[in-house]
C-alpha atoms as a PDB file:
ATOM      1  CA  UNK A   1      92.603 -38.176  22.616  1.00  0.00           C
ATOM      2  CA  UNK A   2      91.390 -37.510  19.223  1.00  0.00           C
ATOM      3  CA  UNK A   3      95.241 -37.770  18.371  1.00  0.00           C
ATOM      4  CA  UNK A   4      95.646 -41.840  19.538  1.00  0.00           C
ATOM      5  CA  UNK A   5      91.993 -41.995  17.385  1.00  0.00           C
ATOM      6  CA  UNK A   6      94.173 -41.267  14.402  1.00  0.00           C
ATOM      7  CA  UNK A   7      97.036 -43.079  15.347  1.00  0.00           C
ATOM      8  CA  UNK A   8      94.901 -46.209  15.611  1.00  0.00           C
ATOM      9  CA  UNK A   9      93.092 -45.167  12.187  1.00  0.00           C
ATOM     10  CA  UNK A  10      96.498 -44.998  10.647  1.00  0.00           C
ATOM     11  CA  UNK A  11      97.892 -48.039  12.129  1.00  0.00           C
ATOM     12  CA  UNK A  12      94.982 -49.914  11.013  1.00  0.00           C
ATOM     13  CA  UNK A  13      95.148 -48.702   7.098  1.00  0.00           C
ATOM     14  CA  UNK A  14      99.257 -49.538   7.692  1.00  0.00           C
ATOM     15  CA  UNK A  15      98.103 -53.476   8.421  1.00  0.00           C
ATOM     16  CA  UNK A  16      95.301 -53.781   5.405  1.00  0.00           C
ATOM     17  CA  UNK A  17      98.205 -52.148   3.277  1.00  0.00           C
ATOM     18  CA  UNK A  18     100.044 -56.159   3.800  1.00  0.00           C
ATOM     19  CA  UNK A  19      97.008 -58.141   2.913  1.00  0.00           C
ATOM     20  CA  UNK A  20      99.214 -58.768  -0.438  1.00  0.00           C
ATOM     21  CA  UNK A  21     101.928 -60.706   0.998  1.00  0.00           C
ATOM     22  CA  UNK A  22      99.845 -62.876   2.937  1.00  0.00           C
ATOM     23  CA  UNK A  23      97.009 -63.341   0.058  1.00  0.00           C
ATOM     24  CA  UNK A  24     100.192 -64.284  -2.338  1.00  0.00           C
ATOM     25  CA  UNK A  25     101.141 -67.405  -0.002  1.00  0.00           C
ATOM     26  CA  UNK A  26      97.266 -68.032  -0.116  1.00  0.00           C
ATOM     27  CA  UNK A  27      97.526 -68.014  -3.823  1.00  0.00           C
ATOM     28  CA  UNK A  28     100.533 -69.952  -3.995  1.00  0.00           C
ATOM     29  CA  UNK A  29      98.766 -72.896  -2.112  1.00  0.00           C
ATOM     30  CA  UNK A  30      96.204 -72.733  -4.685  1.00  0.00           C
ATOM     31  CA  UNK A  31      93.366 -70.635  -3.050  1.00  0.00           C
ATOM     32  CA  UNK A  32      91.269 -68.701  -4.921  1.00  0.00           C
ATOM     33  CA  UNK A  33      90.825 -64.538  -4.035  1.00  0.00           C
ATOM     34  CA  UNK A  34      87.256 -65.177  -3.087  1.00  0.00           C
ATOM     35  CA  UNK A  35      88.052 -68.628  -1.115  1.00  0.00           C
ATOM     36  CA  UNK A  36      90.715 -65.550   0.652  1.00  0.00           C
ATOM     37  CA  UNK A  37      88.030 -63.522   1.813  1.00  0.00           C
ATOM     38  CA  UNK A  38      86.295 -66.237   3.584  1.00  0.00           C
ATOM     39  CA  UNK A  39      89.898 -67.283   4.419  1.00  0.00           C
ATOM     40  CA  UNK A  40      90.232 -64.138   5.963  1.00  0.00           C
ATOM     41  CA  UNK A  41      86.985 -63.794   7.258  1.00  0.00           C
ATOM     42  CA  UNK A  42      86.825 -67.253   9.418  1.00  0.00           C
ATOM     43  CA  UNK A  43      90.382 -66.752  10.524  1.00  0.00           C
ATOM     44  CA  UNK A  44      89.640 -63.321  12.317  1.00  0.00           C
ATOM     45  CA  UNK A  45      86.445 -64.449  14.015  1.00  0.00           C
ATOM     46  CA  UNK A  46      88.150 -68.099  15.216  1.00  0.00           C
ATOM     47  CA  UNK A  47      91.098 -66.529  16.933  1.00  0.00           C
ATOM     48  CA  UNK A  48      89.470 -63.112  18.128  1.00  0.00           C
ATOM     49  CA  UNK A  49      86.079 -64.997  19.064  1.00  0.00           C
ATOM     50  CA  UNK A  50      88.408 -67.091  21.391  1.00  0.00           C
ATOM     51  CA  UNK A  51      90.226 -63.951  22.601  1.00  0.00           C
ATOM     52  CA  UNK A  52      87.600 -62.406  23.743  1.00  0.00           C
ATOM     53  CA  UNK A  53      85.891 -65.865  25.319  1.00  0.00           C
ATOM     54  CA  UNK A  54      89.149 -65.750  27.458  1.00  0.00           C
ATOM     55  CA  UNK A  55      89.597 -62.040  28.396  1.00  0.00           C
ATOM     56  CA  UNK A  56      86.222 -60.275  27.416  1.00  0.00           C
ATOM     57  CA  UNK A  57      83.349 -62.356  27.503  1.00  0.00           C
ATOM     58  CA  UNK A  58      80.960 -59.860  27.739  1.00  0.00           C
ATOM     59  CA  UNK A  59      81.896 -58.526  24.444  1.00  0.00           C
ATOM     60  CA  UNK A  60      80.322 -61.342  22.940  1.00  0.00           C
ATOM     61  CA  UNK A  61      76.945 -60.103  23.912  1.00  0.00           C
ATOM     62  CA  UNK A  62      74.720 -58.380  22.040  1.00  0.00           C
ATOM     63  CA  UNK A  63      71.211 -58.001  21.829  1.00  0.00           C
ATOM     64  CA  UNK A  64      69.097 -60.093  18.531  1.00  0.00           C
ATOM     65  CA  UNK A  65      67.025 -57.099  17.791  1.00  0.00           C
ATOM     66  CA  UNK A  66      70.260 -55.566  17.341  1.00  0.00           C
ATOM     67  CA  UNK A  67      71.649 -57.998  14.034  1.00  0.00           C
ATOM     68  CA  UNK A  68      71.360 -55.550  11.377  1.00  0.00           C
ATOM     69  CA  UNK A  69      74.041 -53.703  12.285  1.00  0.00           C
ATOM     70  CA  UNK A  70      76.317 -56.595  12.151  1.00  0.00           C
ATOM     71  CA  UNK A  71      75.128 -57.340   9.053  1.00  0.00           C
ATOM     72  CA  UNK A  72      75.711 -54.351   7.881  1.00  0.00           C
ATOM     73  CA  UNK A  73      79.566 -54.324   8.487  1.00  0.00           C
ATOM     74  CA  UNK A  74      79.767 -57.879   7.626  1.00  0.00           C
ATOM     75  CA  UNK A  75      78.065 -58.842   5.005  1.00  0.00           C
ATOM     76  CA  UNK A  76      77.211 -55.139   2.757  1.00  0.00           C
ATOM     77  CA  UNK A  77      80.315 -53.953   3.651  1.00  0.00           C
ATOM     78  CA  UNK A  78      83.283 -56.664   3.921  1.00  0.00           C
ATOM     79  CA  UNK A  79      81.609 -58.841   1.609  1.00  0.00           C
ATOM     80  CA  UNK A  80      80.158 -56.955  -0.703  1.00  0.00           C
ATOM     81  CA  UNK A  81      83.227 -54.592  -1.470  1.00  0.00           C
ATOM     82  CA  UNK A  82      85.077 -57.458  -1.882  1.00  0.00           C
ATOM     83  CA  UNK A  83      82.631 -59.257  -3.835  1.00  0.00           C
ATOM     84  CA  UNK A  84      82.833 -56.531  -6.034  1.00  0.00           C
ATOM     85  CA  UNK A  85      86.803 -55.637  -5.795  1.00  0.00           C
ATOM     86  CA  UNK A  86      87.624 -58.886  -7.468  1.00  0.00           C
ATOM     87  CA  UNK A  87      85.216 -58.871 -10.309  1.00  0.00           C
ATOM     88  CA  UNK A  88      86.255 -55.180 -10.908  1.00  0.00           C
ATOM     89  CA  UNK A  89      89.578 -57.287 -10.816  1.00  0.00           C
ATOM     90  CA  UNK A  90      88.360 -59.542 -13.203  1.00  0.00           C
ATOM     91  CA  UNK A  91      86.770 -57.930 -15.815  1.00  0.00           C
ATOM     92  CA  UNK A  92      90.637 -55.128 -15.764  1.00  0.00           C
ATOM     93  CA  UNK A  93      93.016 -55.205 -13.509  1.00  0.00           C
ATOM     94  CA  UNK A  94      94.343 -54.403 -10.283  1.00  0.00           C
ATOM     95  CA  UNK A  95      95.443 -50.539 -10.953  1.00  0.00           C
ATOM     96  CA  UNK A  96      91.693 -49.845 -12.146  1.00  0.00           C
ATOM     97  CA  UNK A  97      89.921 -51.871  -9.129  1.00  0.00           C
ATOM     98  CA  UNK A  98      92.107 -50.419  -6.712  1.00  0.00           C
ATOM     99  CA  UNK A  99      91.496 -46.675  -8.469  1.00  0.00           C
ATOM    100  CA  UNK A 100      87.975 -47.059  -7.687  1.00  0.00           C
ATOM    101  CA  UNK A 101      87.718 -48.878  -4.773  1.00  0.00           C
ATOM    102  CA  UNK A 102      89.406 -45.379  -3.303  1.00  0.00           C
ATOM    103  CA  UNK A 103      86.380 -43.903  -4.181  1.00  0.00           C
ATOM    104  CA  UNK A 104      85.390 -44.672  -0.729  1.00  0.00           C
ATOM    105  CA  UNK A 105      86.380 -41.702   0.678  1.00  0.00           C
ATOM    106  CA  UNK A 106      84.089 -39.692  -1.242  1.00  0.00           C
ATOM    107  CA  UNK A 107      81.108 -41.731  -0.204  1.00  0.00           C
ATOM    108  CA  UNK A 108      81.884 -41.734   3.260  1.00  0.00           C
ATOM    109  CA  UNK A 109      82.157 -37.877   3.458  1.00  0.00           C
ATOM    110  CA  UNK A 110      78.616 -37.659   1.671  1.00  0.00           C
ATOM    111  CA  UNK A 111      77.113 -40.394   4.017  1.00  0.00           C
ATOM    112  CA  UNK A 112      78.538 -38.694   6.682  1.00  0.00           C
ATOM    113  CA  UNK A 113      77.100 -35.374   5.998  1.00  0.00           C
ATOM    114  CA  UNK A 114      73.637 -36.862   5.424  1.00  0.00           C
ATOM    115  CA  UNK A 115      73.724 -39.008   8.190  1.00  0.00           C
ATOM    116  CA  UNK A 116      75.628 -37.661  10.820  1.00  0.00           C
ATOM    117  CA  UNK A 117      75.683 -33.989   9.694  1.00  0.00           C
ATOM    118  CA  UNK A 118      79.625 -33.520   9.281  1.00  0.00           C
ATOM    119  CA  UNK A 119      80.318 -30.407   7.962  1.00  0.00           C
ATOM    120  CA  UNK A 120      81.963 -30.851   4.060  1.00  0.00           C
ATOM    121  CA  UNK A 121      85.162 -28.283   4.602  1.00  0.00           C
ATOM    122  CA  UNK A 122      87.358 -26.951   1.713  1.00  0.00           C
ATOM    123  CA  UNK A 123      90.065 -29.039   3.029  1.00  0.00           C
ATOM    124  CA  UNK A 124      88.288 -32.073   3.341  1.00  0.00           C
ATOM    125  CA  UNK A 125      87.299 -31.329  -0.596  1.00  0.00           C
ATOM    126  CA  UNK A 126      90.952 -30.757  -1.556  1.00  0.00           C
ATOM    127  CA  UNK A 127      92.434 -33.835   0.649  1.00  0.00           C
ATOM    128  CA  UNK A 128      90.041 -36.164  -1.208  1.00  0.00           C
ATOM    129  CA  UNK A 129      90.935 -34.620  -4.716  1.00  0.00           C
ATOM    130  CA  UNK A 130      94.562 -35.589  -3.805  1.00  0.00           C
ATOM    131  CA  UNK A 131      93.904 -39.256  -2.615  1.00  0.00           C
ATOM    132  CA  UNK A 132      92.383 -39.754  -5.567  1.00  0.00           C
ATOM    133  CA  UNK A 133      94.613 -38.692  -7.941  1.00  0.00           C
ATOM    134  CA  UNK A 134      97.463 -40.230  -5.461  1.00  0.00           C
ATOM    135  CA  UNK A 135      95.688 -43.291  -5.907  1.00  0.00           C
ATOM    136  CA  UNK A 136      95.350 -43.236  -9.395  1.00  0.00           C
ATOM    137  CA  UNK A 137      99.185 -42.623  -9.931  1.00  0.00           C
ATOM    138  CA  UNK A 138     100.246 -45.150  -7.329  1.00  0.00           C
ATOM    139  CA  UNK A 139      98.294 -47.767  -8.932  1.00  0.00           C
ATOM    140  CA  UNK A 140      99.509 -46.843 -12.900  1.00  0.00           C
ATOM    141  CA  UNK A 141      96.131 -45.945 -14.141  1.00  0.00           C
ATOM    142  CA  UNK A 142      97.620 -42.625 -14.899  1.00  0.00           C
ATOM    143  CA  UNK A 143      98.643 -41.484 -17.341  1.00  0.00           C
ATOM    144  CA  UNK A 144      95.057 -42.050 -18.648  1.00  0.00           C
ATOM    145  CA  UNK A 145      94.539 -43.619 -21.977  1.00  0.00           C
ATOM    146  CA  UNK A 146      96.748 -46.316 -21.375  1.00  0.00           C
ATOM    147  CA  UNK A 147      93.856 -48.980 -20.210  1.00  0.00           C
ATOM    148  CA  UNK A 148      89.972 -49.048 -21.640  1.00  0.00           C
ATOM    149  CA  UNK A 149      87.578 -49.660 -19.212  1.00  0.00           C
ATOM    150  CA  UNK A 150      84.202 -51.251 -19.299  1.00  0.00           C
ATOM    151  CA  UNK A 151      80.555 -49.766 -18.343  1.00  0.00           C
ATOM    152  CA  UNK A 152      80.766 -53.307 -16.302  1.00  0.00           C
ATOM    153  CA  UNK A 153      84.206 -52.297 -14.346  1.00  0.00           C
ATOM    154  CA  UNK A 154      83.155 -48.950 -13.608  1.00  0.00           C
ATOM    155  CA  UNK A 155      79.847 -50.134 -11.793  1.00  0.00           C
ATOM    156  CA  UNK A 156      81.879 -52.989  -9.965  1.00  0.00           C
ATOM    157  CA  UNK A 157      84.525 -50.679  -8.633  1.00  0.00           C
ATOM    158  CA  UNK A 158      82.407 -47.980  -7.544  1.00  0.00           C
ATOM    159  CA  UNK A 159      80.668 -50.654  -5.881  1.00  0.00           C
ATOM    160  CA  UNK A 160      83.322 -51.873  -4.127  1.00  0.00           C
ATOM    161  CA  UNK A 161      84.034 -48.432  -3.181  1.00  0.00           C
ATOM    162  CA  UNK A 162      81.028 -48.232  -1.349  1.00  0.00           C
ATOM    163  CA  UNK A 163      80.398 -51.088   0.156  1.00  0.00           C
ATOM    164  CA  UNK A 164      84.177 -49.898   1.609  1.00  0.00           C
ATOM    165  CA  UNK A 165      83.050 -46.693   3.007  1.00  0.00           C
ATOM    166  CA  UNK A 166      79.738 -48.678   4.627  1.00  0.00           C
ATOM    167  CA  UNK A 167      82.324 -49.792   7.573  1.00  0.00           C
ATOM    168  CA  UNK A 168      82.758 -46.796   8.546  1.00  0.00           C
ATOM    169  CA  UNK A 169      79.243 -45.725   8.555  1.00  0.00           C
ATOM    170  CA  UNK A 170      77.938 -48.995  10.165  1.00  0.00           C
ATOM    171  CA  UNK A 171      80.075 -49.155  12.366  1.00  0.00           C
ATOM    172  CA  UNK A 172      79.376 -45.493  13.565  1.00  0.00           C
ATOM    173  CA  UNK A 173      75.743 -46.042  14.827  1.00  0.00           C
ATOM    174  CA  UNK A 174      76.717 -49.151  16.238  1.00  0.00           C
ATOM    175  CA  UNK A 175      79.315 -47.538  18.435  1.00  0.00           C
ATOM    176  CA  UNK A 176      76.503 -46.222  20.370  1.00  0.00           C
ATOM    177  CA  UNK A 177      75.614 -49.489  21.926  1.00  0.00           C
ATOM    178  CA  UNK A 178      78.506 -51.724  21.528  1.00  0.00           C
ATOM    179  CA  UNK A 179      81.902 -51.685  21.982  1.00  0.00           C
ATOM    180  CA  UNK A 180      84.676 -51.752  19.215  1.00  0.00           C
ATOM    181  CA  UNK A 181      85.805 -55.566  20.599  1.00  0.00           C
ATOM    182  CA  UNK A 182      81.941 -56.342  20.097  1.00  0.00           C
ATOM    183  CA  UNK A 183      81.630 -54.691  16.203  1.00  0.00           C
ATOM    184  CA  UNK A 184      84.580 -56.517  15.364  1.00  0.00           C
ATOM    185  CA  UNK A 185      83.569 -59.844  16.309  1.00  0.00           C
ATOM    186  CA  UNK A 186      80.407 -59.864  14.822  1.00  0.00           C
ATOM    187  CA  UNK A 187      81.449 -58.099  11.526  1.00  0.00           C
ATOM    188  CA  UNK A 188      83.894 -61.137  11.182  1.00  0.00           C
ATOM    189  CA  UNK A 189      81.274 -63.952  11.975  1.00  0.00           C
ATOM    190  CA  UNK A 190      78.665 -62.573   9.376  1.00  0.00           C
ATOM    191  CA  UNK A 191      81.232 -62.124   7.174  1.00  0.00           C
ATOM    192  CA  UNK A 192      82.524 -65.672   7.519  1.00  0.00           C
ATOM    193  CA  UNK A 193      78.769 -67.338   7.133  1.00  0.00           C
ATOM    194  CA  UNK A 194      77.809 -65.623   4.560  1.00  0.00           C
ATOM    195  CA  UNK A 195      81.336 -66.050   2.457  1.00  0.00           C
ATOM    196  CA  UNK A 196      82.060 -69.685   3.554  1.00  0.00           C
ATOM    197  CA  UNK A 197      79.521 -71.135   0.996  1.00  0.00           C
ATOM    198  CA  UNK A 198      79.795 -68.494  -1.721  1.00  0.00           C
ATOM    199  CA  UNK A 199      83.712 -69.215  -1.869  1.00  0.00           C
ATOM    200  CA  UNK A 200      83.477 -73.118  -1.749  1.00  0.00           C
ATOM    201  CA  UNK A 201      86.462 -72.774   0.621  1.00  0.00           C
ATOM    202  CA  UNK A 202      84.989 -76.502   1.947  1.00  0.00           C
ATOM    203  CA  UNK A 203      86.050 -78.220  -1.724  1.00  0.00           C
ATOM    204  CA  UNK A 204      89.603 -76.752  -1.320  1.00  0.00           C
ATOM    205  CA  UNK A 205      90.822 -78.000   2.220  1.00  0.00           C
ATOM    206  CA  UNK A 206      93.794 -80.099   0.567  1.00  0.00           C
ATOM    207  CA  UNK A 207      95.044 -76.676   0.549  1.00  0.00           C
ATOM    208  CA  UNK A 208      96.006 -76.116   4.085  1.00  0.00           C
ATOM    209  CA  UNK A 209      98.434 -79.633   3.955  1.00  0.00           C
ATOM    210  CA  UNK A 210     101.504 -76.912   2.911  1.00  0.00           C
ATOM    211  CA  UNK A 211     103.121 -74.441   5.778  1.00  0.00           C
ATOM    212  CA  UNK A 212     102.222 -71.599   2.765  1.00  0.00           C
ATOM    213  CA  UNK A 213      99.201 -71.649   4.072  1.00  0.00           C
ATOM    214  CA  UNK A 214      98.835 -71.371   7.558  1.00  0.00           C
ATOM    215  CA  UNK A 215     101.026 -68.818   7.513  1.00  0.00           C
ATOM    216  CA  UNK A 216      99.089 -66.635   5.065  1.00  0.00           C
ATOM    217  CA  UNK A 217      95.785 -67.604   7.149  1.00  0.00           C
ATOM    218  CA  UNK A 218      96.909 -66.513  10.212  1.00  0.00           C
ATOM    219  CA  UNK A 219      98.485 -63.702   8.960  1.00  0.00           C
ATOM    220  CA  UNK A 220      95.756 -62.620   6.656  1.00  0.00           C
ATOM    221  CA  UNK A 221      93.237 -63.165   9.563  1.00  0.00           C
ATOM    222  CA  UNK A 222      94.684 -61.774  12.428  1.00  0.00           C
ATOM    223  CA  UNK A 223      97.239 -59.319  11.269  1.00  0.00           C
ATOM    224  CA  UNK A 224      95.018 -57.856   8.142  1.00  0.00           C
ATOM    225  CA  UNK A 225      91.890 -58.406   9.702  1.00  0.00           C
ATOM    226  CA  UNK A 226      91.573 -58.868  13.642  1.00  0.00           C
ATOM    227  CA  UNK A 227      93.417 -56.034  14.985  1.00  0.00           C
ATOM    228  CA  UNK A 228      93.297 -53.378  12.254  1.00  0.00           C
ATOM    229  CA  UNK A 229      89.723 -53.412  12.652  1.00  0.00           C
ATOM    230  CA  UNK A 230      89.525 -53.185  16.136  1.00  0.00           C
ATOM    231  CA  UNK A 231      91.914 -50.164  16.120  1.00  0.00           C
ATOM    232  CA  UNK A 232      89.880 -48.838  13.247  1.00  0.00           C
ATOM    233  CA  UNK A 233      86.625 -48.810  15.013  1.00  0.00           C
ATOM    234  CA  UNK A 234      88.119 -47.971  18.028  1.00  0.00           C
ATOM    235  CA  UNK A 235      89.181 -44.569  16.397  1.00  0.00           C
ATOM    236  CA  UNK A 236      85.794 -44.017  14.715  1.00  0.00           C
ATOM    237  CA  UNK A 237      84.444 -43.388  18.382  1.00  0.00           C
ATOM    238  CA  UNK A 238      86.177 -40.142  18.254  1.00  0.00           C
ATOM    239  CA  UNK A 239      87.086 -39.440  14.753  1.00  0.00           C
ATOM    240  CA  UNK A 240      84.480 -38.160  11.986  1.00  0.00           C
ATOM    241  CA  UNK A 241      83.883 -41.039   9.435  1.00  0.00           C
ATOM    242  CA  UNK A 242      84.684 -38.811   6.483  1.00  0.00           C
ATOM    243  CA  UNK A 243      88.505 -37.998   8.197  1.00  0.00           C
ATOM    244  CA  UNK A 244      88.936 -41.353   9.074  1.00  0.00           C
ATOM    245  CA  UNK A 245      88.431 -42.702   5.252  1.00  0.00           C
ATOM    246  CA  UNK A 246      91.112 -40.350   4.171  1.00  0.00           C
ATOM    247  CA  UNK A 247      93.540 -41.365   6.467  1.00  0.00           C
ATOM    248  CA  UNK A 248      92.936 -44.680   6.195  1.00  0.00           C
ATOM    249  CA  UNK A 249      94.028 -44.283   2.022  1.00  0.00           C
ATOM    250  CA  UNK A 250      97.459 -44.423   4.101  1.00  0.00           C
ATOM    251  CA  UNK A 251      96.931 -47.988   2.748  1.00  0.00           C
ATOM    252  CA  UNK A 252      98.109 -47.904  -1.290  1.00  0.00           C
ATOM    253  CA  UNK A 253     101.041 -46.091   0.016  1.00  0.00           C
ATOM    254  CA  UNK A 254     101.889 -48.976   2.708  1.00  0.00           C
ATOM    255  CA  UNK A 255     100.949 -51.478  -0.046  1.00  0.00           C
ATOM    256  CA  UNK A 256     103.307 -49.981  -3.217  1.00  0.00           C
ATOM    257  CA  UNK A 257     106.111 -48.958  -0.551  1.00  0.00           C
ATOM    258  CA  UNK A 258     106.241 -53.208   0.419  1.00  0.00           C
ATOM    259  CA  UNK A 259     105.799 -53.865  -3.269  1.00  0.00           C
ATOM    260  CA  UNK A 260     108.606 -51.506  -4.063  1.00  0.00           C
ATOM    261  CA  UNK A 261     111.121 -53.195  -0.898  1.00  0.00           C
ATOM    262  CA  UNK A 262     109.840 -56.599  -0.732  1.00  0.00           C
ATOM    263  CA  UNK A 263     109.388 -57.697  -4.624  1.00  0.00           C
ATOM    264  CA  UNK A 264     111.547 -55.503  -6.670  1.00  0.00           C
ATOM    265  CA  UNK A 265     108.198 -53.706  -8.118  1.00  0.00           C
ATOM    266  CA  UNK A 266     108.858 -50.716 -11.429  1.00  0.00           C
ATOM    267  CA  UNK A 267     110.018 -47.237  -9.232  1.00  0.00           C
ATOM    268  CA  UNK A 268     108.198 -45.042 -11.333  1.00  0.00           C
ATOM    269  CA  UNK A 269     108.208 -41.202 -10.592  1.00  0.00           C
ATOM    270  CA  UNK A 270     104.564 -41.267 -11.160  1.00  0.00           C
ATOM    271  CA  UNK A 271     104.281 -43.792  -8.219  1.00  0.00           C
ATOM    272  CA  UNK A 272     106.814 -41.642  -5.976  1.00  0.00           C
ATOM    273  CA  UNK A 273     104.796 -38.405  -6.724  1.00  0.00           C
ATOM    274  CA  UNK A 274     101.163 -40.814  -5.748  1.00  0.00           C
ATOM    275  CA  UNK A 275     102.804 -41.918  -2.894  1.00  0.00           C
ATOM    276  CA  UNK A 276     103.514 -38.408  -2.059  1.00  0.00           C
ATOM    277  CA  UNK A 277     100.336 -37.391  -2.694  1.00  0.00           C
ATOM    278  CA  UNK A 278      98.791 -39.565  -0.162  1.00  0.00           C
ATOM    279  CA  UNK A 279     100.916 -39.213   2.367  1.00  0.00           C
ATOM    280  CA  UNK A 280     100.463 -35.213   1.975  1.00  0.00           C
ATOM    281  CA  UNK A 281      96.746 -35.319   1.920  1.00  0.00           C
ATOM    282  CA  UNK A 282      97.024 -37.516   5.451  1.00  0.00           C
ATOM    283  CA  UNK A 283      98.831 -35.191   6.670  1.00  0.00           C
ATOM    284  CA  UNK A 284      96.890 -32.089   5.524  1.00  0.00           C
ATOM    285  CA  UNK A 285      93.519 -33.575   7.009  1.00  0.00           C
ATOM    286  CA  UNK A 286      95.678 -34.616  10.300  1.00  0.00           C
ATOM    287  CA  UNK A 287      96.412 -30.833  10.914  1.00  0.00           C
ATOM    288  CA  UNK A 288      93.078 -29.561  10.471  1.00  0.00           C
ATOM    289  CA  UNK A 289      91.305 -28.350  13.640  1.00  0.00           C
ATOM    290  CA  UNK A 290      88.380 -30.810  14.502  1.00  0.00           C
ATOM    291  CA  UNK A 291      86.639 -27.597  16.306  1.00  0.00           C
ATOM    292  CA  UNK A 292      86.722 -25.488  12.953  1.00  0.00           C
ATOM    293  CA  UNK A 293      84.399 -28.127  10.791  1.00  0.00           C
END
């Protein structure tokens, strides 16, 4: 069981690892990143809303008193992080943002011990030492000294960091009252009202008369939005939070492996050595006895 929880986990990270070739046809019909999120957002909520009208409808129940945690996954975590992913974006570049948006990880395991009282193990020190510095080879930001970054960045991508690992946590007390169908759902519609009018997605509508677009909206929606989170959540009802961020790092390596096949992207041996990295710290925190933490 706790073997298909990480299979899901994985799978999931696999999926948000594509989000670049759908946001580039997004781009391409002249949408901005943010007017992507909400994009994104809306897309995953339309189509999996209707989904579950049609095979689930009881997943679409939930109890008022019950919003918070909602808003919690949907609007200070998928909004916020990437609220604060593109103006860590912004203000550097992509190799820095994504650098310390991985910091995730780290805050999930120290959430998770504070909150749920998941035992910090040696291993789970060492595989998030290796993500990291995975990470920060995949990405380019090492060797260091090659890119200055601001006081500004810093705070921006840490923040996007955790506002990343607040999914996870979220999502885990909400698991005791709802179904992963239901968390989804709702972490997609507040994510979508609250983005919507911050984007000014609503001014930009022209941009959906091109086949670039649909395409990159329904794939950015459903298959880098709808059904990795559903398979994530679904494995957070047997996996430990802090686990479950490191596998899901499986992401950069997805990400730089399409970059590599798909558009003819530098082959460093820094970037095969990250990619390495990552890939061996998954599979170092996959082998470790759940019963031994």
């Amino acid at each position: 069981m706790l073997g298909k929880a990480y299979v899901k986990i994985i799978t999931a990270a696999a999926l948000w690892g594509c989000i670049g070739i759908f946001l580039k046809l997004l781009t391409g019909a002249g949408f901005t990143s943010m007017e992507g999120v909400a994009i994104r957002a809306l897309a995953a909520c339309l189509i999996y809303g209707g989904f579950l009208a049609f095979t689930d409808p009881g997943a679409l129940k939930i109890r008022p008193k019950d919003w918070y945690y909602f808003f919690g996954t949907g609007v200070c975590s998928l909004l916020f992080f990437n609220w604060c992913y593109f103006n860590a974006i912004s203000r550097s570049s992509m190799s820095v943002a994504a650098v310390l948006l991985y910091t995730a990880p780290m805050f999930v395991t120290l959430m998770s011990a504070l909150f749920f009282r998941e035992t910090i193990t040696l291993i789970k020190l060492l595989a998030l030492a290796v993500t990291f510095a995975g990470c920060a080879l995949v990405t380019g930001l090492f060797p260091l000294g090659q890119e200055s970054v601001s006081p500004g960045t810093i705070l921006f991508g840490l923040g996007s960091g955790f506002g990343y690992a607040l999914y996870s946590i979220f999502s885990k007390f909400a698991l005791k009252k709802y179904a992963p169908s239901t968390i989804s759902f709702y972490s997609f519609l507040f994510c979508a009202l609250f983005s919507l009018p911050l984007s000014g997605l609503h001014r930009d509508l022209a941009g959906f008369g091109c086949w670039q677009a649909w395409v990159g909206a329904l794939g950015i929606g459903v298959l880098c939005c709808a059904v990795p989170y559903v398979l994530y959540t679904d494995g957070l009802r047997l996996a430990e939070p802090g686990r479950a961020a490191i596998l899901a790092t499986i992401e950069p390596f997805v990400a730089a492996a399409l970059g590599i096949l798909l558009y003819r992207e530098e082959v460093t041996g820094y970037k095969l050595v990250g990619m390495a990295a990552i890939l061996g710290s998954v599979l170092l925190i996959n082998r470790q006895n759940p019963a031994k933490n």
